[in-house]
C-alpha atoms as a PDB file:
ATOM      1  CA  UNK A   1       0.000   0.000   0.000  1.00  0.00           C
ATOM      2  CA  UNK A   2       1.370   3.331  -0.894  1.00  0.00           C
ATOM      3  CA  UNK A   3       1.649   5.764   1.724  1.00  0.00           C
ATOM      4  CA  UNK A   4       0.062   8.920   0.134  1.00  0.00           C
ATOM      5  CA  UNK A   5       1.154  12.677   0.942  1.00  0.00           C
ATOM      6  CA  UNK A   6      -1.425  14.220   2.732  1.00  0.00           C
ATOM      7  CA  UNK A   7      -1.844  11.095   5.398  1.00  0.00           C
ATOM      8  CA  UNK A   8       2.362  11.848   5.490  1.00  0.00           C
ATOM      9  CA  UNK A   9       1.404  15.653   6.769  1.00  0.00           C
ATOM     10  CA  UNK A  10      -1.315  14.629   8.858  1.00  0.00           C
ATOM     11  CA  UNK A  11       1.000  12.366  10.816  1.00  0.00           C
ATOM     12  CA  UNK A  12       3.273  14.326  10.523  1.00  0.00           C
ATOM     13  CA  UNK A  13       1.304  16.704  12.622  1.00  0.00           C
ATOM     14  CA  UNK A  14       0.764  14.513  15.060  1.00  0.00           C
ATOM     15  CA  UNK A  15       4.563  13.735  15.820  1.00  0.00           C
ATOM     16  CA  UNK A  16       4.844  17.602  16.130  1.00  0.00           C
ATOM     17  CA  UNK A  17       2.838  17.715  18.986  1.00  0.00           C
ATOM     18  CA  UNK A  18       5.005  16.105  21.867  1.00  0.00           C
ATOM     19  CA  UNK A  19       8.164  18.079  20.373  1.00  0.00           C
ATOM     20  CA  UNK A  20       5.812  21.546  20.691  1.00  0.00           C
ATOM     21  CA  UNK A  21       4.803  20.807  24.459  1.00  0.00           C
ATOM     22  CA  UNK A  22       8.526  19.916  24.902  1.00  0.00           C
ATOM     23  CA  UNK A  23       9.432  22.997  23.497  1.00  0.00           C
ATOM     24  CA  UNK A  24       7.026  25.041  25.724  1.00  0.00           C
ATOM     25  CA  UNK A  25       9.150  24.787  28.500  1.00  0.00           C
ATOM     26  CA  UNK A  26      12.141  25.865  27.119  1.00  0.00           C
ATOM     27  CA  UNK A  27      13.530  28.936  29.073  1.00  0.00           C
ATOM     28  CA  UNK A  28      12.999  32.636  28.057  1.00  0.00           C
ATOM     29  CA  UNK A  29      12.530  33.215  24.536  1.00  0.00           C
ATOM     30  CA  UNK A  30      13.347  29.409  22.916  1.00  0.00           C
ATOM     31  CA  UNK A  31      10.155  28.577  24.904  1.00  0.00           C
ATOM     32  CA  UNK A  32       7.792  31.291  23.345  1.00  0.00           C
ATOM     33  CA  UNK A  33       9.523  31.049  19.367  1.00  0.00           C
ATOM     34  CA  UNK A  34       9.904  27.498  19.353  1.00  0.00           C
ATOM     35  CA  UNK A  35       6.134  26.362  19.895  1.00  0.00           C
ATOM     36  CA  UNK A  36       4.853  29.112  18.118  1.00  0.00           C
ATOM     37  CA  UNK A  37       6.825  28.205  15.416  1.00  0.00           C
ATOM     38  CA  UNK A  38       6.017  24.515  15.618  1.00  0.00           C
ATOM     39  CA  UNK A  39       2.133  25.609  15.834  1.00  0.00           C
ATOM     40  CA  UNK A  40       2.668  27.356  12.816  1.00  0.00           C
ATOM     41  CA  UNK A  41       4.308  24.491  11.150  1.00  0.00           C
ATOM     42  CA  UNK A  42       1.478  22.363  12.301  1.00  0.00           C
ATOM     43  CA  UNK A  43      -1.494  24.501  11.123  1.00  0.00           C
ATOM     44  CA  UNK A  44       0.541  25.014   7.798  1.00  0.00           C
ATOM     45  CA  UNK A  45       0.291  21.237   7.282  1.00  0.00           C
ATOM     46  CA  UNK A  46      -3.319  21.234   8.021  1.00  0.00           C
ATOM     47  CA  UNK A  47      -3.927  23.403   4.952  1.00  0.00           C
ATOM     48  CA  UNK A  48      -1.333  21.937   3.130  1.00  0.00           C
ATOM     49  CA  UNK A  49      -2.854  17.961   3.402  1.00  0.00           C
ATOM     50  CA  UNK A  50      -6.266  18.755   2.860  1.00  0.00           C
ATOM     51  CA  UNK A  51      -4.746  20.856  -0.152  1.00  0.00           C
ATOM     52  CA  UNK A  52      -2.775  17.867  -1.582  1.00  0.00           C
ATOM     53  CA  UNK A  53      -5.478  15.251  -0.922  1.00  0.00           C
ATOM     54  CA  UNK A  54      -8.437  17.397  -3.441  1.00  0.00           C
ATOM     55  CA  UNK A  55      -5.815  18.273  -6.048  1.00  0.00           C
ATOM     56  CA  UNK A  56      -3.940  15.226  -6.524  1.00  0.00           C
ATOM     57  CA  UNK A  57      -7.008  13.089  -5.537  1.00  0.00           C
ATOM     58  CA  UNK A  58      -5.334  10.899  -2.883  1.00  0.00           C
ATOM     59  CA  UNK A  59      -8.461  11.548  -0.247  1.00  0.00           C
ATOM     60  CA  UNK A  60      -8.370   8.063   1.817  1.00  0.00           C
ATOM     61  CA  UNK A  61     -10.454   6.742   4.893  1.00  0.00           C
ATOM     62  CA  UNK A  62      -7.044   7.145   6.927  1.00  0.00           C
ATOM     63  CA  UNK A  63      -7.044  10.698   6.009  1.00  0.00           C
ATOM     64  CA  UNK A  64     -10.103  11.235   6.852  1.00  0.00           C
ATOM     65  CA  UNK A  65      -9.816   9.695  10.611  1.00  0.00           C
ATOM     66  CA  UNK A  66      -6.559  11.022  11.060  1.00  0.00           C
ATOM     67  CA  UNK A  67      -7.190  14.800  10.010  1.00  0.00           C
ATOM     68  CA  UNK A  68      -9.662  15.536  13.260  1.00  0.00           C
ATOM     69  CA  UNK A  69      -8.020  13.755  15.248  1.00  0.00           C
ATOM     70  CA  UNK A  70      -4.696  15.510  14.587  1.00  0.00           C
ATOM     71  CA  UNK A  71      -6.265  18.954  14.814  1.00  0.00           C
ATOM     72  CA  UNK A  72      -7.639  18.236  17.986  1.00  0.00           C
ATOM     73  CA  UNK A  73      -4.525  17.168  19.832  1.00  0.00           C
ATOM     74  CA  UNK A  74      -2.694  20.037  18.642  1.00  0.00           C
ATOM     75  CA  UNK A  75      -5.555  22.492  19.406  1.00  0.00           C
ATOM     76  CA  UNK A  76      -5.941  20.713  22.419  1.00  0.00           C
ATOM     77  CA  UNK A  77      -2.561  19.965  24.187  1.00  0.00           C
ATOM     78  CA  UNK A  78      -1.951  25.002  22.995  1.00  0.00           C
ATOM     79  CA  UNK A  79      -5.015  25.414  24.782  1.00  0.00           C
ATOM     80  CA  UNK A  80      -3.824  23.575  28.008  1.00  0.00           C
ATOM     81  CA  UNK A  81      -0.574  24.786  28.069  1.00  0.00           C
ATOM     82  CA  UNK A  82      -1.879  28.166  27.615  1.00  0.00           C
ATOM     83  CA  UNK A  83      -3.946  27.811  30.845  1.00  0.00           C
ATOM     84  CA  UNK A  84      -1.128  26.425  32.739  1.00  0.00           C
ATOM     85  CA  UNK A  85       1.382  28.465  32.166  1.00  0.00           C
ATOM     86  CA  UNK A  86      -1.487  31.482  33.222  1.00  0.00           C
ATOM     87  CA  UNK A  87      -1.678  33.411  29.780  1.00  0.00           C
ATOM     88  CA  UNK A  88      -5.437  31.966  29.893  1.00  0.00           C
ATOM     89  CA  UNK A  89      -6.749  33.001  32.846  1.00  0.00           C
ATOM     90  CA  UNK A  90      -9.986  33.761  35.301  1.00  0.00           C
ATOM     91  CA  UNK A  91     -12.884  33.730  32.581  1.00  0.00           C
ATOM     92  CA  UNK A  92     -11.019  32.481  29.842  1.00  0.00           C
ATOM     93  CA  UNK A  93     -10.342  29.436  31.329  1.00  0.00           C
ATOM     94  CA  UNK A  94     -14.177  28.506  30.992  1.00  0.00           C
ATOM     95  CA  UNK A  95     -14.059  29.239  27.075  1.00  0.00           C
ATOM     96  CA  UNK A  96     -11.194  27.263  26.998  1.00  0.00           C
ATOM     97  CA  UNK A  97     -13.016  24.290  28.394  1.00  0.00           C
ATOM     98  CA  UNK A  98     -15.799  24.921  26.047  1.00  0.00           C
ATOM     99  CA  UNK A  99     -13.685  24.583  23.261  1.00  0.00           C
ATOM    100  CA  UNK A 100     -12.388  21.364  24.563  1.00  0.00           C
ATOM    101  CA  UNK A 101     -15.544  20.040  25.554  1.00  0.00           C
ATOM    102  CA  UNK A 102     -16.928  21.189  21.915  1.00  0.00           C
ATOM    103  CA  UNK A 103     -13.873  19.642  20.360  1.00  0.00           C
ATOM    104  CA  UNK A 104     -14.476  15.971  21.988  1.00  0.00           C
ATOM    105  CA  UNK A 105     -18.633  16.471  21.602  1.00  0.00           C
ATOM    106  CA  UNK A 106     -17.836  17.274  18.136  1.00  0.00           C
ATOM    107  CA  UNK A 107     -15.628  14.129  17.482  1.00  0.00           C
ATOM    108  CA  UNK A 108     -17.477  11.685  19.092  1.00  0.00           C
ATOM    109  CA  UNK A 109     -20.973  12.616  17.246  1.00  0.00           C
ATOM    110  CA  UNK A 110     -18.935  12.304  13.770  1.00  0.00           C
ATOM    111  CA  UNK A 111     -18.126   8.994  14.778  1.00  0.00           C
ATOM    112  CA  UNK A 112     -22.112   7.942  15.523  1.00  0.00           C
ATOM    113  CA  UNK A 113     -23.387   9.716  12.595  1.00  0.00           C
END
């Protein structure tokens, strides 16, 4: 089976994640660049494999379980660093869980439906 582009990019986002939480703990500036630069990297490749995948054709089932998924653990693991390290704070911290809860909500219906 040939391992098409886009599912490449989607994992690829994936293995991006433990190196940007790493990264988030760097000291001074390394740990504010470096994971903002990885998240950038990351969202890039979101555009980039859906992108490939309608142009060249090369949509797959993987890709489409995989894609969510991957957006959600990225989205997911920013959103709790963000709170623990305190730049999410006081009210923000409830639409932060929102968009969590919404996130898992919203992936578990698309699995039923």
């Amino acid at each position: 089976m040939k391992i098409k582009i886009p599912n490449i990019l989607t994992i690829g986002r994936i293995i991006i994640v433990p190196f940007f939480v790493i990264s988030f703990f760097l000291p001074g500036f390394y740990g504010e660049i470096i994971p903002f630069l990885l998240f950038i990297l990351a969202s890039f490749t979101d555009f980039l494999d859906g992108l490939l995948a309608r142009l060249y054709k090369e949509e797959s089932k993987l890709g489409e379980l995989l894609d969510p998924i991957a957006d959600k653990i990225i989205v997911s693991a920013a959103l709790i660093l963000l709170v623990m390290n305190g730049t999410i704070q006081n009210y923000e911290v409830i639409a932060a869980i929102i968009i969590l809860t919404r996130e898992i909500l919203i992936s578990g219906l698309r699995e039923f439906l």
